[in-house]
C-alpha atoms as a PDB file:
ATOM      1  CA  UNK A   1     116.911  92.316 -19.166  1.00  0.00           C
ATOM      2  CA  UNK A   2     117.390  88.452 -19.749  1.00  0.00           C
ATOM      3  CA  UNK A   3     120.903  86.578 -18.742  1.00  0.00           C
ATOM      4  CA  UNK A   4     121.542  83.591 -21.065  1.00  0.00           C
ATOM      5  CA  UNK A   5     122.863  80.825 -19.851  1.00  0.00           C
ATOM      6  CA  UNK A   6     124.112  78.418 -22.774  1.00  0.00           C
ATOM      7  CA  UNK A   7     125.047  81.529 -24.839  1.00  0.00           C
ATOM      8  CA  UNK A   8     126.976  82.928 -21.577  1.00  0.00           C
ATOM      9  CA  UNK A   9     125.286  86.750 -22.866  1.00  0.00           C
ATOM     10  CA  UNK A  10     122.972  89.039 -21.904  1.00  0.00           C
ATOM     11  CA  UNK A  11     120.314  91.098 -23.694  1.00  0.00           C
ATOM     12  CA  UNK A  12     117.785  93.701 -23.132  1.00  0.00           C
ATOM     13  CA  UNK A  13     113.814  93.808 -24.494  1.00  0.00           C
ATOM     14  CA  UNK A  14     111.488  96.259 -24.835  1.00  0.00           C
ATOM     15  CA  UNK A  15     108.434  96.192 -23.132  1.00  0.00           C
ATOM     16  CA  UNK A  16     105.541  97.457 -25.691  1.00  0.00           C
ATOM     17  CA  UNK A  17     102.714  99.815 -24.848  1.00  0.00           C
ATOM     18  CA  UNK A  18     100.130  96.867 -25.227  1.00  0.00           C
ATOM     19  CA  UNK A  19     102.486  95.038 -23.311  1.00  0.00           C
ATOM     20  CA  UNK A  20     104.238  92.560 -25.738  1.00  0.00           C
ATOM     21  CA  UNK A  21     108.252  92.266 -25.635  1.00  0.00           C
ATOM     22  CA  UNK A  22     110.243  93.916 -28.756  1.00  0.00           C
ATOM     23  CA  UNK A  23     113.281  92.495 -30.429  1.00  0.00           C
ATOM     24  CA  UNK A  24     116.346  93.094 -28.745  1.00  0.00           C
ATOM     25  CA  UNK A  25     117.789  96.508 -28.286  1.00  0.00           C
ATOM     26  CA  UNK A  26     121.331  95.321 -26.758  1.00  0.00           C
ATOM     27  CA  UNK A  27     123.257  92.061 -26.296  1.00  0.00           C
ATOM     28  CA  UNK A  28     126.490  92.319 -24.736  1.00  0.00           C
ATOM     29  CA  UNK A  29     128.494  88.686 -24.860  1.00  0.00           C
ATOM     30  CA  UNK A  30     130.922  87.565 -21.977  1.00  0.00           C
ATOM     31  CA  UNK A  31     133.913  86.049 -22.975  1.00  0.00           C
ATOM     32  CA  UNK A  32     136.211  83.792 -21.110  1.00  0.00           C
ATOM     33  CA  UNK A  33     136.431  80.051 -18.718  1.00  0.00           C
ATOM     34  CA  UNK A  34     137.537  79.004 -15.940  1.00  0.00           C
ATOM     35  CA  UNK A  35     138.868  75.934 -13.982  1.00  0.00           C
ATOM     36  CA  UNK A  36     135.923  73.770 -13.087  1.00  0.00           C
ATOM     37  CA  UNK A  37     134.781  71.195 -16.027  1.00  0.00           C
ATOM     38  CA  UNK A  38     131.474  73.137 -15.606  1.00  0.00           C
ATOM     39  CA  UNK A  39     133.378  76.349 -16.963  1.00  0.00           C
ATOM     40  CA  UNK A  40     134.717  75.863 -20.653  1.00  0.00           C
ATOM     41  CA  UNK A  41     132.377  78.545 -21.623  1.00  0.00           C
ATOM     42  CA  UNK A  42     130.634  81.559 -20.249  1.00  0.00           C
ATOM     43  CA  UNK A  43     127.113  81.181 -18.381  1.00  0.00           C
ATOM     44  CA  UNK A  44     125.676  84.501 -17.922  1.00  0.00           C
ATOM     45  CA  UNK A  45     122.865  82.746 -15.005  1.00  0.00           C
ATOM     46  CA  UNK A  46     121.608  86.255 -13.636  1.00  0.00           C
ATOM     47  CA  UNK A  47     121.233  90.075 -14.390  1.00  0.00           C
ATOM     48  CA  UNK A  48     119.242  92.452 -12.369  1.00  0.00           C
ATOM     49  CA  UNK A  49     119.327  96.465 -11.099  1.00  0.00           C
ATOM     50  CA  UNK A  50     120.601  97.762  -8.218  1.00  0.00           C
ATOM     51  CA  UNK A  51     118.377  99.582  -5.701  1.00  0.00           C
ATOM     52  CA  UNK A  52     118.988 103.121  -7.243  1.00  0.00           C
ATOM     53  CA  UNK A  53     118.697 101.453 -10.967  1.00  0.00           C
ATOM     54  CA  UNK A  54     121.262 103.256 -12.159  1.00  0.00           C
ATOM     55  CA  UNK A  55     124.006  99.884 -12.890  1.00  0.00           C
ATOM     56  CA  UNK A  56     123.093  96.534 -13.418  1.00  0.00           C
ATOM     57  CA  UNK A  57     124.390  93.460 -12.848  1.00  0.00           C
ATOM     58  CA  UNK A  58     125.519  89.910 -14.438  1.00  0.00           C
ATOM     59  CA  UNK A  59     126.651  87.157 -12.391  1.00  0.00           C
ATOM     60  CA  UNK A  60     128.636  84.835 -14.725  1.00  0.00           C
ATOM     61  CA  UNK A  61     128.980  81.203 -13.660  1.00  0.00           C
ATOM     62  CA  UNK A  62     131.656  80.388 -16.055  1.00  0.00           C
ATOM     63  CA  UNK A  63     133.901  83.246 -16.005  1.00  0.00           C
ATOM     64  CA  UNK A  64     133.669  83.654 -12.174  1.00  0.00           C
ATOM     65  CA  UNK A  65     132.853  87.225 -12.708  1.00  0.00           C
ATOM     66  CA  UNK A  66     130.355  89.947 -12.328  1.00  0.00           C
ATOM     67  CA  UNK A  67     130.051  92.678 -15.424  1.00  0.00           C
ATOM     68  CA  UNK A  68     128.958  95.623 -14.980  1.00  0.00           C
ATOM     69  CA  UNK A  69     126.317  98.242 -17.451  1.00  0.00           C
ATOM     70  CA  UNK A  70     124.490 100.791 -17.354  1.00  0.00           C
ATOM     71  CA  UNK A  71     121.172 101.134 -19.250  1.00  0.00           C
ATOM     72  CA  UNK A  72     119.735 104.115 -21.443  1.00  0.00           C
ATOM     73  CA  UNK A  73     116.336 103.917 -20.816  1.00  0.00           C
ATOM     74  CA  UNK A  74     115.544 106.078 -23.938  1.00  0.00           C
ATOM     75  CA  UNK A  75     117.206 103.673 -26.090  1.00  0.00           C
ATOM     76  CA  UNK A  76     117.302 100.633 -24.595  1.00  0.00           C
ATOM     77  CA  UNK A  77     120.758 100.115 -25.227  1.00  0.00           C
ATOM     78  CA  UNK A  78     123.289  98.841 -22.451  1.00  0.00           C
ATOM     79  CA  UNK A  79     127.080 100.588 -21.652  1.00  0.00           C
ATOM     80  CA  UNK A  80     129.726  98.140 -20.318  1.00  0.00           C
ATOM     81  CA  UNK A  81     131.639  99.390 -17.369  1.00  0.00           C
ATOM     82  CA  UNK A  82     135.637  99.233 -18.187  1.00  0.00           C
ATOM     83  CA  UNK A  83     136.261  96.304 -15.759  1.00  0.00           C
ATOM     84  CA  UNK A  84     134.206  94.132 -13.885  1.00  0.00           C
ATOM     85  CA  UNK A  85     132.373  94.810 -10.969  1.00  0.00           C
ATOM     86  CA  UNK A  86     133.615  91.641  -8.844  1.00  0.00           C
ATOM     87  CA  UNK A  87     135.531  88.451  -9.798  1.00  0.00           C
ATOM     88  CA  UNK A  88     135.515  85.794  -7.617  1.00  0.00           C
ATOM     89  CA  UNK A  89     138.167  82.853  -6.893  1.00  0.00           C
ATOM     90  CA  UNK A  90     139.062  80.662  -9.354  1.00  0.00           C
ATOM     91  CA  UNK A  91     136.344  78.101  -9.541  1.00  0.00           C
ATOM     92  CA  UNK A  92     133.800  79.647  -7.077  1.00  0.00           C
ATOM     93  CA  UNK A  93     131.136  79.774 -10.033  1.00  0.00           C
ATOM     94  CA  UNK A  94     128.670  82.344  -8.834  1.00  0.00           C
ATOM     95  CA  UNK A  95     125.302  81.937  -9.845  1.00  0.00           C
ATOM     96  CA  UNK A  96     122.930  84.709  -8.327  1.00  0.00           C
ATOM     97  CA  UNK A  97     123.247  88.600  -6.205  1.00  0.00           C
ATOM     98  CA  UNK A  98     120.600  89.671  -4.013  1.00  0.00           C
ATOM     99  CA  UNK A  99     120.777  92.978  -2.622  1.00  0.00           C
ATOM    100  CA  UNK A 100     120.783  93.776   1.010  1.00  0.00           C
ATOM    101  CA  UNK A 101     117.622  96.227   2.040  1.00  0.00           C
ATOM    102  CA  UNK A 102     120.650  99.109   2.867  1.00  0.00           C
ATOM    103  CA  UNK A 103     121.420  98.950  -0.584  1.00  0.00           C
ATOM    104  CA  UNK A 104     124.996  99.271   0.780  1.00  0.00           C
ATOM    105  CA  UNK A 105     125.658  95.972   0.722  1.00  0.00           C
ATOM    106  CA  UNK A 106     125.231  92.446  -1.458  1.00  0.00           C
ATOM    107  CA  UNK A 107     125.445  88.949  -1.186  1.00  0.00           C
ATOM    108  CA  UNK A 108     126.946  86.239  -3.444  1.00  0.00           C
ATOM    109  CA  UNK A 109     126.019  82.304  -3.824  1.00  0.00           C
ATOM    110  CA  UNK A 110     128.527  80.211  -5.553  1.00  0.00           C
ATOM    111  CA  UNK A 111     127.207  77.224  -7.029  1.00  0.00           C
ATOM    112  CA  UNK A 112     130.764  75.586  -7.699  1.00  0.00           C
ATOM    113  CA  UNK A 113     132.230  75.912  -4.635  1.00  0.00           C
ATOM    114  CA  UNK A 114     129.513  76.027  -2.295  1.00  0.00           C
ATOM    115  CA  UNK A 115     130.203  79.583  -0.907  1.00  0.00           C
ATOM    116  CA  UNK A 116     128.377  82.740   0.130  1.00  0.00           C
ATOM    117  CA  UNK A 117     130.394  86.470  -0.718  1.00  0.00           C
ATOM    118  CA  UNK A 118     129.153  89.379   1.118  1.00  0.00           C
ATOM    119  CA  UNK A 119     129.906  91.894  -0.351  1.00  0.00           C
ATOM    120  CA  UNK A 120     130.450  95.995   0.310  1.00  0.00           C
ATOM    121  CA  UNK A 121     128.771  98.006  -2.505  1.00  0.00           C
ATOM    122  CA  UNK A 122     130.084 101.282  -4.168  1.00  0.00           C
ATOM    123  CA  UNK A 123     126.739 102.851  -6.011  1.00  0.00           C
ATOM    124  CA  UNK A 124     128.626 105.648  -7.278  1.00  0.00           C
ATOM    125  CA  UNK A 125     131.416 103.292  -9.426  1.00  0.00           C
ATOM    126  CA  UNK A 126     129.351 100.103  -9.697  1.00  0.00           C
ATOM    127  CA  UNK A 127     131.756  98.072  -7.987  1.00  0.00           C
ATOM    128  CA  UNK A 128     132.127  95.166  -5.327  1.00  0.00           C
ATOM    129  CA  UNK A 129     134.212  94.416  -2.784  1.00  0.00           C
ATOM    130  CA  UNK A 130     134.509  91.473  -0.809  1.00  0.00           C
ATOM    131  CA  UNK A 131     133.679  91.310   2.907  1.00  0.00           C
ATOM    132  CA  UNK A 132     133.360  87.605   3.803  1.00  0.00           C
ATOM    133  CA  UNK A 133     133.348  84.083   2.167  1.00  0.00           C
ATOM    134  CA  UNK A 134     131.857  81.236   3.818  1.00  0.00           C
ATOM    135  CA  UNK A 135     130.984  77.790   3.099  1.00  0.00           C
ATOM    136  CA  UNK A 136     127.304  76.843   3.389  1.00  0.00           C
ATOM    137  CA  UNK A 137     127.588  72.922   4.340  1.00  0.00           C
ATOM    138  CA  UNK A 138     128.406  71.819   7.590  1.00  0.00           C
ATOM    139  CA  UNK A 139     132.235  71.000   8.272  1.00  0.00           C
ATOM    140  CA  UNK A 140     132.071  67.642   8.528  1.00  0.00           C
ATOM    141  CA  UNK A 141     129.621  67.083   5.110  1.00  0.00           C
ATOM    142  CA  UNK A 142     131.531  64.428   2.407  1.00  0.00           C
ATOM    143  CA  UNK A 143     129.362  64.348  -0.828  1.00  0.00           C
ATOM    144  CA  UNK A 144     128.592  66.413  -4.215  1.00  0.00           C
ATOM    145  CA  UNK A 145     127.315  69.900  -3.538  1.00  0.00           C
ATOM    146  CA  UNK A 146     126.190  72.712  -5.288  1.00  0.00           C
ATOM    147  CA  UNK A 147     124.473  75.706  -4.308  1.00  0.00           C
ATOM    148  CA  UNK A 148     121.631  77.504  -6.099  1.00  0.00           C
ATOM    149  CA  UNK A 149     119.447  80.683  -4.741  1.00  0.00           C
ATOM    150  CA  UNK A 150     120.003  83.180  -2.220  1.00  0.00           C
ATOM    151  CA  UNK A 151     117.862  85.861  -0.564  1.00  0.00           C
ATOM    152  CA  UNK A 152     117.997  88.426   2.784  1.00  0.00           C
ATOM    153  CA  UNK A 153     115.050  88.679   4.465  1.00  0.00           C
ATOM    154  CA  UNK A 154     112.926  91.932   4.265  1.00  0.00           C
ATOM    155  CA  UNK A 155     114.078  93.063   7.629  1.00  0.00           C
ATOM    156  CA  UNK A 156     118.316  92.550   6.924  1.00  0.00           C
ATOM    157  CA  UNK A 157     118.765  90.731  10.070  1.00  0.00           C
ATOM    158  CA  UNK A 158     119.188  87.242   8.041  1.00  0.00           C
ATOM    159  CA  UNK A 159     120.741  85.569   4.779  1.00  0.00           C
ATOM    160  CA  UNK A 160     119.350  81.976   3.571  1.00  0.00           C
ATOM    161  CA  UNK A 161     120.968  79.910   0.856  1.00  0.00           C
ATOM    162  CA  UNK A 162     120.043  76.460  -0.593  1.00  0.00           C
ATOM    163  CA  UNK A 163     122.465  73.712  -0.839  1.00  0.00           C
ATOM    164  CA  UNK A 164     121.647  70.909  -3.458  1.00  0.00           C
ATOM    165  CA  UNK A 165     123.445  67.319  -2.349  1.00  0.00           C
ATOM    166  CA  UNK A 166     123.110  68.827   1.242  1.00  0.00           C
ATOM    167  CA  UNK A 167     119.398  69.273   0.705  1.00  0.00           C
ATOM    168  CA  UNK A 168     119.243  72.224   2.917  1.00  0.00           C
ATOM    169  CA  UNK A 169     118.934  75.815   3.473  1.00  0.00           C
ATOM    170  CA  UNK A 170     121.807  76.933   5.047  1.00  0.00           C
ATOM    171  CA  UNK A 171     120.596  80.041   7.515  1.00  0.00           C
ATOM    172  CA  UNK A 172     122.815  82.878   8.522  1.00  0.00           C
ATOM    173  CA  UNK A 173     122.301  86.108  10.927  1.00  0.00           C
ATOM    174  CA  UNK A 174     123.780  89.298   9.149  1.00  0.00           C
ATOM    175  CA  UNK A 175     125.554  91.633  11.775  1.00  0.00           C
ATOM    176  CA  UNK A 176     125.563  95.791  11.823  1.00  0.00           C
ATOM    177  CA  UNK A 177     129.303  94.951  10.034  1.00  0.00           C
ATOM    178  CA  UNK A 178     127.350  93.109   7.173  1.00  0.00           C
ATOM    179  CA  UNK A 179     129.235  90.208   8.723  1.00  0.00           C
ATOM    180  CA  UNK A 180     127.426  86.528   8.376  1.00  0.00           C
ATOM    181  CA  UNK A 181     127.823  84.316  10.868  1.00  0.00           C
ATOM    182  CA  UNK A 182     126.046  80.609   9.966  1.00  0.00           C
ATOM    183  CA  UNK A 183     123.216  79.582  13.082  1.00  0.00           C
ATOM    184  CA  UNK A 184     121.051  76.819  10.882  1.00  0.00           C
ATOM    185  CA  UNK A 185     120.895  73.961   8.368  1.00  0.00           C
ATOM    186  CA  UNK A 186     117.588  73.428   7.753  1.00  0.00           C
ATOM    187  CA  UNK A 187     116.708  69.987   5.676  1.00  0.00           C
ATOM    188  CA  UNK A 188     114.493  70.913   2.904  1.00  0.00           C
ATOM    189  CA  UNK A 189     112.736  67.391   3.228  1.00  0.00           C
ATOM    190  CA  UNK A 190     113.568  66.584  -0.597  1.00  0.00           C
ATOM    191  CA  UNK A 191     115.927  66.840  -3.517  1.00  0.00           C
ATOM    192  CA  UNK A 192     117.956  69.501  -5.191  1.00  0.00           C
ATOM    193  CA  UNK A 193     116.090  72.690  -3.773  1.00  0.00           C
ATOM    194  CA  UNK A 194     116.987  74.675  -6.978  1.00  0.00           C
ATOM    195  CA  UNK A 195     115.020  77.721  -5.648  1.00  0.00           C
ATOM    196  CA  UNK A 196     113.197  79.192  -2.707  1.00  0.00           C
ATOM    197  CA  UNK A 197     111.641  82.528  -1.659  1.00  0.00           C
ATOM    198  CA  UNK A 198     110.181  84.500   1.311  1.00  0.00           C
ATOM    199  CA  UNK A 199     106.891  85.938   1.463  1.00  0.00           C
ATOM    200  CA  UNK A 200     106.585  89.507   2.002  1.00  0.00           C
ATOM    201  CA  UNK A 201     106.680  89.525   5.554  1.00  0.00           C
ATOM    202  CA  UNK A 202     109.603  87.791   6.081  1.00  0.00           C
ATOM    203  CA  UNK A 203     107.377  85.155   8.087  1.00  0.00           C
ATOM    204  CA  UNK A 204     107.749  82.033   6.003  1.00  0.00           C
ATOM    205  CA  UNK A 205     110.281  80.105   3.401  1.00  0.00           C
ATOM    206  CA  UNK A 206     108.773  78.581   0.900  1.00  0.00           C
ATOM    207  CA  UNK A 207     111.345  75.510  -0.892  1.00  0.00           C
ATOM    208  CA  UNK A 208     110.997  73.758  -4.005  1.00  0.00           C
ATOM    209  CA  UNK A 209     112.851  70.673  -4.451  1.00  0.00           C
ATOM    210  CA  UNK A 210     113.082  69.969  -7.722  1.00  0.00           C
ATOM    211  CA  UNK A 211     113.994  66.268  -7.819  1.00  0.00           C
ATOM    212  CA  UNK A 212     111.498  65.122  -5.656  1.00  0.00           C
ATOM    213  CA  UNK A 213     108.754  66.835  -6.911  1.00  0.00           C
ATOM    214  CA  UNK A 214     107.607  68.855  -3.805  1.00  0.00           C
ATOM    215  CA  UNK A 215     107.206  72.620  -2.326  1.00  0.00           C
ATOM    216  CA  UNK A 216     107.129  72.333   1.622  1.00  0.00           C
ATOM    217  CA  UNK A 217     107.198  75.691   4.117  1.00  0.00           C
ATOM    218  CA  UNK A 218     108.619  76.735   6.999  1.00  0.00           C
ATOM    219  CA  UNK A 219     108.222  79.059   9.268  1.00  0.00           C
ATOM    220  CA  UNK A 220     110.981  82.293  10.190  1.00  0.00           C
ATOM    221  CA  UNK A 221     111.665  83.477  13.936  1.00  0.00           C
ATOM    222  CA  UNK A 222     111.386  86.694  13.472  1.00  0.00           C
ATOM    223  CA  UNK A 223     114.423  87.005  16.611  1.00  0.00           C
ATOM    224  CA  UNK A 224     116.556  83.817  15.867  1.00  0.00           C
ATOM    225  CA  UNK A 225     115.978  84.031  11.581  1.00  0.00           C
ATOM    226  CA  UNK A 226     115.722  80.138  12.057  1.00  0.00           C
ATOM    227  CA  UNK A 227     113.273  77.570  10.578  1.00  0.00           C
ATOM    228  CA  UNK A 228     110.929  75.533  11.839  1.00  0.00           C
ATOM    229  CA  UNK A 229     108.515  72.980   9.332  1.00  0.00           C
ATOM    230  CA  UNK A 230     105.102  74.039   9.006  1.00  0.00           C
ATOM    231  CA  UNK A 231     103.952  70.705   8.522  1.00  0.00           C
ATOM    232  CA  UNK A 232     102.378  71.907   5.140  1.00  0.00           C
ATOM    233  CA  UNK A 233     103.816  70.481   1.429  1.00  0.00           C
ATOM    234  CA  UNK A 234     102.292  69.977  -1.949  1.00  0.00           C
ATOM    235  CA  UNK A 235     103.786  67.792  -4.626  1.00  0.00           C
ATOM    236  CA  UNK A 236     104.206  69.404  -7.873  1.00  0.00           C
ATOM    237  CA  UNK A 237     106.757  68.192 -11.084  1.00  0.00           C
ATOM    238  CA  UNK A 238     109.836  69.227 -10.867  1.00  0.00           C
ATOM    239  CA  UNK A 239     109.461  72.956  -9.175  1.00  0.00           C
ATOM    240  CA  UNK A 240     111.697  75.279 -10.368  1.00  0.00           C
ATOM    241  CA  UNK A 241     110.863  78.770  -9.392  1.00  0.00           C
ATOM    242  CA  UNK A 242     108.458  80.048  -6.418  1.00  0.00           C
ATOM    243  CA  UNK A 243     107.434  84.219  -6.310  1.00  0.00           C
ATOM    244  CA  UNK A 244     104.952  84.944  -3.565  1.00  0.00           C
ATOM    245  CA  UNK A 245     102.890  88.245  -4.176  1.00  0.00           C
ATOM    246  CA  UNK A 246     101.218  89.002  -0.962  1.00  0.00           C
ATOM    247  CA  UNK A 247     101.419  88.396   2.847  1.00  0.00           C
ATOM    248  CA  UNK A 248      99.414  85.493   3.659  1.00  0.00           C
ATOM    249  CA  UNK A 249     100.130  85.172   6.977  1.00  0.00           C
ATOM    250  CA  UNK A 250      97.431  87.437   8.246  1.00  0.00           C
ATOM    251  CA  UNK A 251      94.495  85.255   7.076  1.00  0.00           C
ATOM    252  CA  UNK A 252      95.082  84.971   3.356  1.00  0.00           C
ATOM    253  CA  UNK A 253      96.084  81.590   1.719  1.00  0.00           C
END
């Protein structure tokens, strides 16, 4: 499944046998704005499964909204739900979902307004609803902000977000309630961190800021969730994406 941004749609490919990737099978196309200048059109900026992989997701920037399918697997061909799973406030612009390990619950960046959604999580309708907004800069922040990628940690105890203009991760604990409650911003020692990512274990955040040309890490209290520097970077052009495969905190590198 592939969201596309400037054509504010989403489509689905088959993976061959000798693993090559078919012509489409489906292509559904959002429709709609909103209020920010960044919103004339739709921007379809994520899509992904939920844990039981029975609905999947889009998170449209433009449209401030969250559709809904299901996928055949035998065909390959998507089913819209009748009405979307979430909508957001005017504006908000959400960008990207990550699932909370309960599979209960969700969690929302919005790049627009510079907000986190947590949200409750209906598997047998496919729906959302909303929990908690909160900003992730600092009350007394002036400047341009936008926010970009979100993820839990493995063990649900803690949600970190990236703030570009802020340079940070923005660090919050996640309560029994799903309930966020911010404890850290975290400078990410560069510009624009567009994306970031935990390694299996949960023991270290790994940033890249793409305007500065850099990846640095940090490491995560397992108790607090906070970060502290590891004193390690590498520069590399303009880093846009980080996936680590393996735990290499027990000896590996």
């Amino acid at each position: 499944m592939v969201a596309n941004y400037m054509g504010g749609n989403v489509s689905v490919l088959p993976v061959q046998t000798d693993g090559r990737v078919g012509a489409p099978t489906a292509m559904d196309q959002h429709q709609g704005s909103g209020p920010h200048k960044n919103q004339n059109v739709p921007h379809a900026h994520c899509i992904l499964p939920d844990p039981a992989n029975k609905y999947s997701f889009s998170v449209d920037l433009g449209t401030d909204k969250v559709y809904g399918y299901q996928l055949d697997p035998a065909t390959g061909k998507l089913t819209n739900n009748p009405a979307p799973a979430f909508t957001t406030k005017p504006g908000a612009g959400p960008r990207h979902l990550t699932f909370h390990p309960n599979g209960r619950n969700a969690y929302l960046i919005n790049e627009l307004n510079s907000t986190v959604t947590a949200l409750a999580y209906d598997a047998s309708k496919g729906t959302f609803s909303e929990i908690q907004t909160l900003s992730t800069l600092p009350a007394d922040f002036v400047g341009d902000n936008s926010c970009a990628d979100i993820h839990v940690s493995p063990n649900g105890k803690f949600l970190y977000a990236s703030n570009r203009g802020h340079n940070s991760i923005a660090v919050f604990a996640i309560d029994n309630n799903s309930n966020l409650t911010l404890i850290q911003h975290e400078s990410t020692q560069g510009k624009t961190p567009r994306n970031f990512t935990l390694d299996p274990a949960g023991r270290l955040l790994l940033v890249g800021n793409q305007n500065s040309n850099n990846v640095f890490t940090y490491h995560v209290d397992q108790k607090s969730g906070k970060l502290r520097p590891t004193g390690q970077s590498i520069e590399i052009p303009s880093p846009m994406f980080l996936f680590v495969t393996a735990d290499f905190t027990q000896g590996g590198k």
